[in-house]
PDB file of N, CA and C in Angstrom:
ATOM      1  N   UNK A   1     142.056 -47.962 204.917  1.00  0.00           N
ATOM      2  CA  UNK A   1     142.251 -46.839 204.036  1.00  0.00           C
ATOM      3  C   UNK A   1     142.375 -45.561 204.856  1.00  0.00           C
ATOM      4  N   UNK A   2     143.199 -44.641 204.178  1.00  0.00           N
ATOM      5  CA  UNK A   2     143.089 -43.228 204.964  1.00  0.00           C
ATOM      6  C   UNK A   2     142.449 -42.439 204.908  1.00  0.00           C
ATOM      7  N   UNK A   3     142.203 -41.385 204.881  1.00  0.00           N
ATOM      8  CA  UNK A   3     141.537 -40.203 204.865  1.00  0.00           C
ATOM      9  C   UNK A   3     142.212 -38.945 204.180  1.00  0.00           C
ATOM     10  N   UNK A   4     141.643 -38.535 203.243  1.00  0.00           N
ATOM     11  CA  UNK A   4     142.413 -36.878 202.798  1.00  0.00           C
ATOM     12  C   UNK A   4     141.334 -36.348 202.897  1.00  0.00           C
ATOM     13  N   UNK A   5     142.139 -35.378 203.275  1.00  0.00           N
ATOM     14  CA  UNK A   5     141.398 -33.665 203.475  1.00  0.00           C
ATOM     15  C   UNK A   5     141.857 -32.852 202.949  1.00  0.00           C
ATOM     16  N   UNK A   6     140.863 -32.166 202.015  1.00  0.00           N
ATOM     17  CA  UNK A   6     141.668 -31.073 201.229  1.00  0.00           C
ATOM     18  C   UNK A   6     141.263 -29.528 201.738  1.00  0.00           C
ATOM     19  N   UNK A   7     141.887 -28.848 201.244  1.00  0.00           N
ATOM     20  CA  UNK A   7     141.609 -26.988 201.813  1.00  0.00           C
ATOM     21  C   UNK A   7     142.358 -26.186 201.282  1.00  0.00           C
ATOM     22  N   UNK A   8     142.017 -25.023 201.510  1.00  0.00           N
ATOM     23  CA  UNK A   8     142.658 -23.989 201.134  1.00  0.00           C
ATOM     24  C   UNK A   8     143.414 -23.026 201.848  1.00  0.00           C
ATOM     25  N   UNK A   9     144.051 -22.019 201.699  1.00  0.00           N
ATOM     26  CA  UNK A   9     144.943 -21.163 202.208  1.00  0.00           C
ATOM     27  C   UNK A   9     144.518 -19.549 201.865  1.00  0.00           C
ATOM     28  N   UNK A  10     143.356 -19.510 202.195  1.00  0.00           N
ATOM     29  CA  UNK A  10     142.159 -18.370 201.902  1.00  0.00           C
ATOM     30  C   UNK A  10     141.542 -18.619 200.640  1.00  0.00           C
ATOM     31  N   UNK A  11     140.908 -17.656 200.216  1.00  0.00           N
ATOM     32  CA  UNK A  11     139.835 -18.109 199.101  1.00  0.00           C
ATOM     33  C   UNK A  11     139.639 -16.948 197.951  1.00  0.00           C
ATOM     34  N   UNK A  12     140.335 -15.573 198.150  1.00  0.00           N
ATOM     35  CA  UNK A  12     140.585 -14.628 197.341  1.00  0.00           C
ATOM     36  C   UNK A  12     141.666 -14.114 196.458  1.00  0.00           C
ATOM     37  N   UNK A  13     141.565 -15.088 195.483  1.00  0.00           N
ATOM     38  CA  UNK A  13     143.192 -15.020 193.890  1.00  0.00           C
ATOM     39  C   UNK A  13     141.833 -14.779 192.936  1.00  0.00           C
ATOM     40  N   UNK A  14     142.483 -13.965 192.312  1.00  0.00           N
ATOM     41  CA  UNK A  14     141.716 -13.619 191.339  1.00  0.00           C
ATOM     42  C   UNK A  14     142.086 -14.628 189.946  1.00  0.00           C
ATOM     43  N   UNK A  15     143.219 -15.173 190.021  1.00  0.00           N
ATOM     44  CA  UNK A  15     143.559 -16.276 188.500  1.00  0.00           C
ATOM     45  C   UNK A  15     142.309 -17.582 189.262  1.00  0.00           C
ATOM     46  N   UNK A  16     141.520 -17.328 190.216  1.00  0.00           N
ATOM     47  CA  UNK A  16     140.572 -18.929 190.268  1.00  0.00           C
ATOM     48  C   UNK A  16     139.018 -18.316 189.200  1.00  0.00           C
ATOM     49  N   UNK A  17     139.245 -17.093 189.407  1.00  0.00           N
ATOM     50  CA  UNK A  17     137.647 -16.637 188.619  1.00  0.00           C
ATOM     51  C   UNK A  17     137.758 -17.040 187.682  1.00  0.00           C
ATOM     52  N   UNK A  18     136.742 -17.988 187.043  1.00  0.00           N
ATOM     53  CA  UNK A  18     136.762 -18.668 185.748  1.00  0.00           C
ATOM     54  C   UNK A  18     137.016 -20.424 185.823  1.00  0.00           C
ATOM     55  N   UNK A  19     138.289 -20.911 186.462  1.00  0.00           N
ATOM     56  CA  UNK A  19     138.365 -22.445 186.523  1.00  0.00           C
ATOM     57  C   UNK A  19     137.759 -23.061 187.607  1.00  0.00           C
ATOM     58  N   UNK A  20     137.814 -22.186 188.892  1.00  0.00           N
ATOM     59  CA  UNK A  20     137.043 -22.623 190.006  1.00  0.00           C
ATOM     60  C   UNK A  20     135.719 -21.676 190.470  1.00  0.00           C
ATOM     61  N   UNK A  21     135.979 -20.664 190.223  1.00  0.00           N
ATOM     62  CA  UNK A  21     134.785 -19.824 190.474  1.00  0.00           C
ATOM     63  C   UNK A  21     133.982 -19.321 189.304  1.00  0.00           C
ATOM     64  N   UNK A  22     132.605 -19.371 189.494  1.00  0.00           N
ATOM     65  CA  UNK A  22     131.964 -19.006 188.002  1.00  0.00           C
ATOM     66  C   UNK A  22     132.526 -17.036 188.056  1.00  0.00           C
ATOM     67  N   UNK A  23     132.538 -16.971 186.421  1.00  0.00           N
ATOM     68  CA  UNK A  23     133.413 -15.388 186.165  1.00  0.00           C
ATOM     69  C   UNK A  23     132.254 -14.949 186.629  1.00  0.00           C
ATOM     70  N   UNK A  24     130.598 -14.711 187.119  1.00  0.00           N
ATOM     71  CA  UNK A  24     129.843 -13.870 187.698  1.00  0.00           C
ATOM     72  C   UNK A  24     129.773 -13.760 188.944  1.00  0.00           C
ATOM     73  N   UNK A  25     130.144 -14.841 189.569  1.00  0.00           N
ATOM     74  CA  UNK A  25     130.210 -14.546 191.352  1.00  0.00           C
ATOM     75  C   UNK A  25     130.956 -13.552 191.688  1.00  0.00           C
ATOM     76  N   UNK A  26     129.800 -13.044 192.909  1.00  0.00           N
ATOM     77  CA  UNK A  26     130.574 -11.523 193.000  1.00  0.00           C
ATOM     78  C   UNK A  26     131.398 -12.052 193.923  1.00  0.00           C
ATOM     79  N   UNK A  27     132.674 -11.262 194.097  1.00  0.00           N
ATOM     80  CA  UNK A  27     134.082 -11.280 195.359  1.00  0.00           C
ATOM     81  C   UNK A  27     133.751 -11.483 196.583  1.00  0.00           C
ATOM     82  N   UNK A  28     132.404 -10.685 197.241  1.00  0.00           N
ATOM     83  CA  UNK A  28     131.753 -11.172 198.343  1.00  0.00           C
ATOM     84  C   UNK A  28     131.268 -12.572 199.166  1.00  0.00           C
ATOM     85  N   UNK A  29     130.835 -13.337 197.549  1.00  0.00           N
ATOM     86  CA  UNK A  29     130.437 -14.720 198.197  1.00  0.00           C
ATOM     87  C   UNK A  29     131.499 -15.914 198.048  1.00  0.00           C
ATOM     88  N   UNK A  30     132.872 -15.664 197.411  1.00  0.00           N
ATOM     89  CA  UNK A  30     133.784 -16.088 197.420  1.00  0.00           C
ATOM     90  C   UNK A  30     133.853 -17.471 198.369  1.00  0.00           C
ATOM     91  N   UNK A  31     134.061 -17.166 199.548  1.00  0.00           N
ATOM     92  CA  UNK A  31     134.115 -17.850 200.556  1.00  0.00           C
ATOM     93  C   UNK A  31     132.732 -18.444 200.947  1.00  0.00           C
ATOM     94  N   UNK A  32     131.761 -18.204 200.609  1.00  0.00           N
ATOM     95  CA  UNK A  32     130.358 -18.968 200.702  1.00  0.00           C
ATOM     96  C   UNK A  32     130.492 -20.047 199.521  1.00  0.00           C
ATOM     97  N   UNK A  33     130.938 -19.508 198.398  1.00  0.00           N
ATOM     98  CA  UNK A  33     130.743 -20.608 197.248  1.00  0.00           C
ATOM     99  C   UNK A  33     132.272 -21.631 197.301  1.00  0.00           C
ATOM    100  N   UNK A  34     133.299 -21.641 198.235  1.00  0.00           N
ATOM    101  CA  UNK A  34     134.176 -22.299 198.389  1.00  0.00           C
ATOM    102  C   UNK A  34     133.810 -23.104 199.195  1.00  0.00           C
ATOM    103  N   UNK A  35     133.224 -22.541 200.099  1.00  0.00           N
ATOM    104  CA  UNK A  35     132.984 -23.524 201.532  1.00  0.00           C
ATOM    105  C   UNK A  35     131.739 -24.456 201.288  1.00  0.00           C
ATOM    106  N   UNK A  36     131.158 -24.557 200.368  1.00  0.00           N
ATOM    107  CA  UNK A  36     130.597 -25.437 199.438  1.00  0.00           C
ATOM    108  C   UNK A  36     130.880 -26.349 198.485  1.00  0.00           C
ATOM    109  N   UNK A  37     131.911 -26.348 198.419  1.00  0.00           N
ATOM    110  CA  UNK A  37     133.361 -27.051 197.417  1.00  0.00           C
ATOM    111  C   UNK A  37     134.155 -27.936 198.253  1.00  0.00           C
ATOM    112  N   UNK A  38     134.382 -27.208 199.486  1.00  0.00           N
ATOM    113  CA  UNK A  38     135.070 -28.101 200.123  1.00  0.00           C
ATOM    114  C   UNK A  38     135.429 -27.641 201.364  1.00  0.00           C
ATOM    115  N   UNK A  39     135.569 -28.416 202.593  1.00  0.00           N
ATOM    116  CA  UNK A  39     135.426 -28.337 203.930  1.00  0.00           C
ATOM    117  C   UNK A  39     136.211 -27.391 204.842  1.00  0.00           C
ATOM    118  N   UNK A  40     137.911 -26.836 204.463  1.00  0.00           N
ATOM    119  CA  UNK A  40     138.115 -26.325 204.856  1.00  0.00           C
ATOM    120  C   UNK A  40     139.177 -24.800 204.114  1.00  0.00           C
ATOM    121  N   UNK A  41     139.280 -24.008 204.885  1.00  0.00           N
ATOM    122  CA  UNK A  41     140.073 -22.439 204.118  1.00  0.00           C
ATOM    123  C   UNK A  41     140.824 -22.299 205.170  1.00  0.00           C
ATOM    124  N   UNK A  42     141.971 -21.615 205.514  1.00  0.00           N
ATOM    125  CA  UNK A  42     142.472 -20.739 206.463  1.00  0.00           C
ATOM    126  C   UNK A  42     142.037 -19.579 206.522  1.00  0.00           C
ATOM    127  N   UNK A  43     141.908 -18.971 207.592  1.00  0.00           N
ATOM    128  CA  UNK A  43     141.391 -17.796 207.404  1.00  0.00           C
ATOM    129  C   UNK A  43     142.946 -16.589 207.366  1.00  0.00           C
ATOM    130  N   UNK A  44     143.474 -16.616 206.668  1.00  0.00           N
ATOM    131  CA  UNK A  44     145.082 -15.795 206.690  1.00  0.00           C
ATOM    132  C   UNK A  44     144.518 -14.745 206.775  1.00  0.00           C
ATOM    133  N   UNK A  45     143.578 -13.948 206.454  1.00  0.00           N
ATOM    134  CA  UNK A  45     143.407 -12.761 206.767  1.00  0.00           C
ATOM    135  C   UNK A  45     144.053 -12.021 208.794  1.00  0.00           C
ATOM    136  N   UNK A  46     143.621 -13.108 209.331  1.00  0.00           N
ATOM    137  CA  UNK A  46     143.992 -12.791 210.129  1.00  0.00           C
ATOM    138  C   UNK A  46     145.268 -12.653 210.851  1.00  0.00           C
ATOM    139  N   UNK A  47     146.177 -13.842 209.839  1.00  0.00           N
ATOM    140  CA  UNK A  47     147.417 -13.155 210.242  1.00  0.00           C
ATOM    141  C   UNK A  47     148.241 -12.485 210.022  1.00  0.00           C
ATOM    142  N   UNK A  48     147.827 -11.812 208.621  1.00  0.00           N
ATOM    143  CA  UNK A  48     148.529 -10.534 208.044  1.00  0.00           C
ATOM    144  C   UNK A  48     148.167  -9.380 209.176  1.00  0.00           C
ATOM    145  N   UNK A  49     146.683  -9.104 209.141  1.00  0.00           N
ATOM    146  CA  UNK A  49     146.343  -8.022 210.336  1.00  0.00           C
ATOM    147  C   UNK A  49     145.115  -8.175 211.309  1.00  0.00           C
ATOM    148  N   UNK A  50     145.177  -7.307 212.280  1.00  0.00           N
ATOM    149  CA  UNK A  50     144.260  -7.534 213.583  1.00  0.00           C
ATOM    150  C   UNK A  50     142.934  -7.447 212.488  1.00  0.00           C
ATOM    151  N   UNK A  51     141.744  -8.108 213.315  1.00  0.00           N
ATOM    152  CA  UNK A  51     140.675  -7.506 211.917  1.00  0.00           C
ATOM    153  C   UNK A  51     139.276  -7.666 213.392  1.00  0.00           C
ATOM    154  N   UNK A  52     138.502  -6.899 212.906  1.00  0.00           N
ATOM    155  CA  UNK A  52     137.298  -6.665 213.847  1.00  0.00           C
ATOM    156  C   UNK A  52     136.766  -7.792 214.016  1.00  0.00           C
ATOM    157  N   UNK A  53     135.664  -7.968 215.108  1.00  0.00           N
ATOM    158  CA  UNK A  53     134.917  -8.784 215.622  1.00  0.00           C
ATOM    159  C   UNK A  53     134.200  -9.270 213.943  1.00  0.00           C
ATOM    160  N   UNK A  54     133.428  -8.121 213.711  1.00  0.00           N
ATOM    161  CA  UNK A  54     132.115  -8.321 212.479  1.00  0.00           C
ATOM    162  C   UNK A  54     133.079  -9.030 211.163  1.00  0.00           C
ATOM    163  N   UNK A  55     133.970  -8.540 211.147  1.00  0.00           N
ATOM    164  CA  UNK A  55     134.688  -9.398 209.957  1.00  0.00           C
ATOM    165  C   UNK A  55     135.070 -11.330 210.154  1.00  0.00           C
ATOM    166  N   UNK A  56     134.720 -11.340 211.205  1.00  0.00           N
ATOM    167  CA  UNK A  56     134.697 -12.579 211.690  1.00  0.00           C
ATOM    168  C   UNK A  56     133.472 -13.393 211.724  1.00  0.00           C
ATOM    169  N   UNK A  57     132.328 -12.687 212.292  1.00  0.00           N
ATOM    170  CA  UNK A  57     131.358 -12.876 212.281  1.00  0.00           C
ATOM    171  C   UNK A  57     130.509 -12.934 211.050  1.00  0.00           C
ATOM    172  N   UNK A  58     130.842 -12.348 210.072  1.00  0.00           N
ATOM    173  CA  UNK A  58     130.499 -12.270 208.418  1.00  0.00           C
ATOM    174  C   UNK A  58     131.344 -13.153 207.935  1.00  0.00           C
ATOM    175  N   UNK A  59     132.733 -13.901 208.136  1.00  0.00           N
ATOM    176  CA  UNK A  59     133.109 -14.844 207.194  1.00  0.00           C
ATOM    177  C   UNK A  59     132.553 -16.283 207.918  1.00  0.00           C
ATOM    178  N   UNK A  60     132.503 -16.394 209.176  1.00  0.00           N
ATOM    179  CA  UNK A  60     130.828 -17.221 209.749  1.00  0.00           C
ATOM    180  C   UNK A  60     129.867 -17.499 209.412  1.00  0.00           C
ATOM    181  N   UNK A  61     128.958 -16.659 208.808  1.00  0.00           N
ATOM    182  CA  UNK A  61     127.920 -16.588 208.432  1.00  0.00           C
ATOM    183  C   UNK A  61     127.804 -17.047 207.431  1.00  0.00           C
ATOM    184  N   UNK A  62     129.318 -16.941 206.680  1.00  0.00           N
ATOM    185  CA  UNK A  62     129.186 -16.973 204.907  1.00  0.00           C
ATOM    186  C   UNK A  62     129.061 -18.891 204.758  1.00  0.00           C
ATOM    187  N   UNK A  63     129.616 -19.340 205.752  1.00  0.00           N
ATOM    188  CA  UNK A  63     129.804 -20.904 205.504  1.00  0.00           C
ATOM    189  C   UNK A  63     128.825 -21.555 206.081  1.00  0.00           C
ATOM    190  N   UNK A  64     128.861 -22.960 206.113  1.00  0.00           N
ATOM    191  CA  UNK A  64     127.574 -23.757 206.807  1.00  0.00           C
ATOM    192  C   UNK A  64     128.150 -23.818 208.691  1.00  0.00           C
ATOM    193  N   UNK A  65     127.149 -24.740 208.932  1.00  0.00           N
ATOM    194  CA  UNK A  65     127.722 -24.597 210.411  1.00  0.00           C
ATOM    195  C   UNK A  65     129.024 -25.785 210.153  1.00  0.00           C
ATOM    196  N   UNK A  66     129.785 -26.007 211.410  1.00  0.00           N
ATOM    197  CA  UNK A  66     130.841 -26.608 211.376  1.00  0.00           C
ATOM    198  C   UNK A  66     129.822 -28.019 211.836  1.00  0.00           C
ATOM    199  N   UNK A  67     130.912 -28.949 211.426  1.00  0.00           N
ATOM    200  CA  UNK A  67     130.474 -30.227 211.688  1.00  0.00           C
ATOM    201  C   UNK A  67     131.481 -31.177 212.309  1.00  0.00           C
ATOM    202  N   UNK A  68     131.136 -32.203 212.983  1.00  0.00           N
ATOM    203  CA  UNK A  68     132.143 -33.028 213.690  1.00  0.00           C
ATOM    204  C   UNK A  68     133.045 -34.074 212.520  1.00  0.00           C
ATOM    205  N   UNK A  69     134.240 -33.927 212.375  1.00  0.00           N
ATOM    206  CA  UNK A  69     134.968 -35.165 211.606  1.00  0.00           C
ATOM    207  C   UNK A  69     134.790 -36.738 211.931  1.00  0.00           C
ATOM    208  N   UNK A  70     134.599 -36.917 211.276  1.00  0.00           N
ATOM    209  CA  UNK A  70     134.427 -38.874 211.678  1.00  0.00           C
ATOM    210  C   UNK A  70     135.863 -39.508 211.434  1.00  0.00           C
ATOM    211  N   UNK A  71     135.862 -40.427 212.203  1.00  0.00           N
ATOM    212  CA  UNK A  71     137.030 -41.086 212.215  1.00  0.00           C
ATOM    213  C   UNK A  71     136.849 -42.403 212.145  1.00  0.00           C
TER     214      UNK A  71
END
C-alpha cells in the first residue's frame, strides 16, 4: 500500500472559518490549530516577501516539533 500525505498551501482564507476552523479561533492560532489537523502547510508567506527572523520563529513555535516520516 502507499502512503498519502496531505497539506496545505498556507493556512490563512478566511472562507475556512466555520467548515474547518471553529468561527471563534482567533487569526493568530490559525496555524497552531492546522498543524494539529494535519502534518504539513507551506509556508508561502515567504515567497511573496522577505519576512524577519521572529516571524519565523513564531510560526515555529506555533506547531509541534517536527518529526521523522516513516517509510
Amino acid at each position: 500500500m502507499g502512503e498519502i500525505r496531505i497539506g496545505t498551501s498556507g493556512w490563512v482564507y478566511d472562507s475556512w472559518r466555520g467548515p474547518f476552523y471553529p468561527a471563534d479561533l482567533p487569526r493568530r492560532r490559525q496555524l497552531e490549530y492546522l498543524s494539529r489537523q494535519m502534518r504539513t502547510a507551506e509556508l508561502n508567506g515567504s515567497f511573496y516577501s522577505l519576512q524577519r527572523p521572529e516571524r519565523y520563529r513564531g510560526w515555529r513555535d506555533a506547531v509541534p516539533p517536527a518529526t521523522s516520516c516513516s517509510r
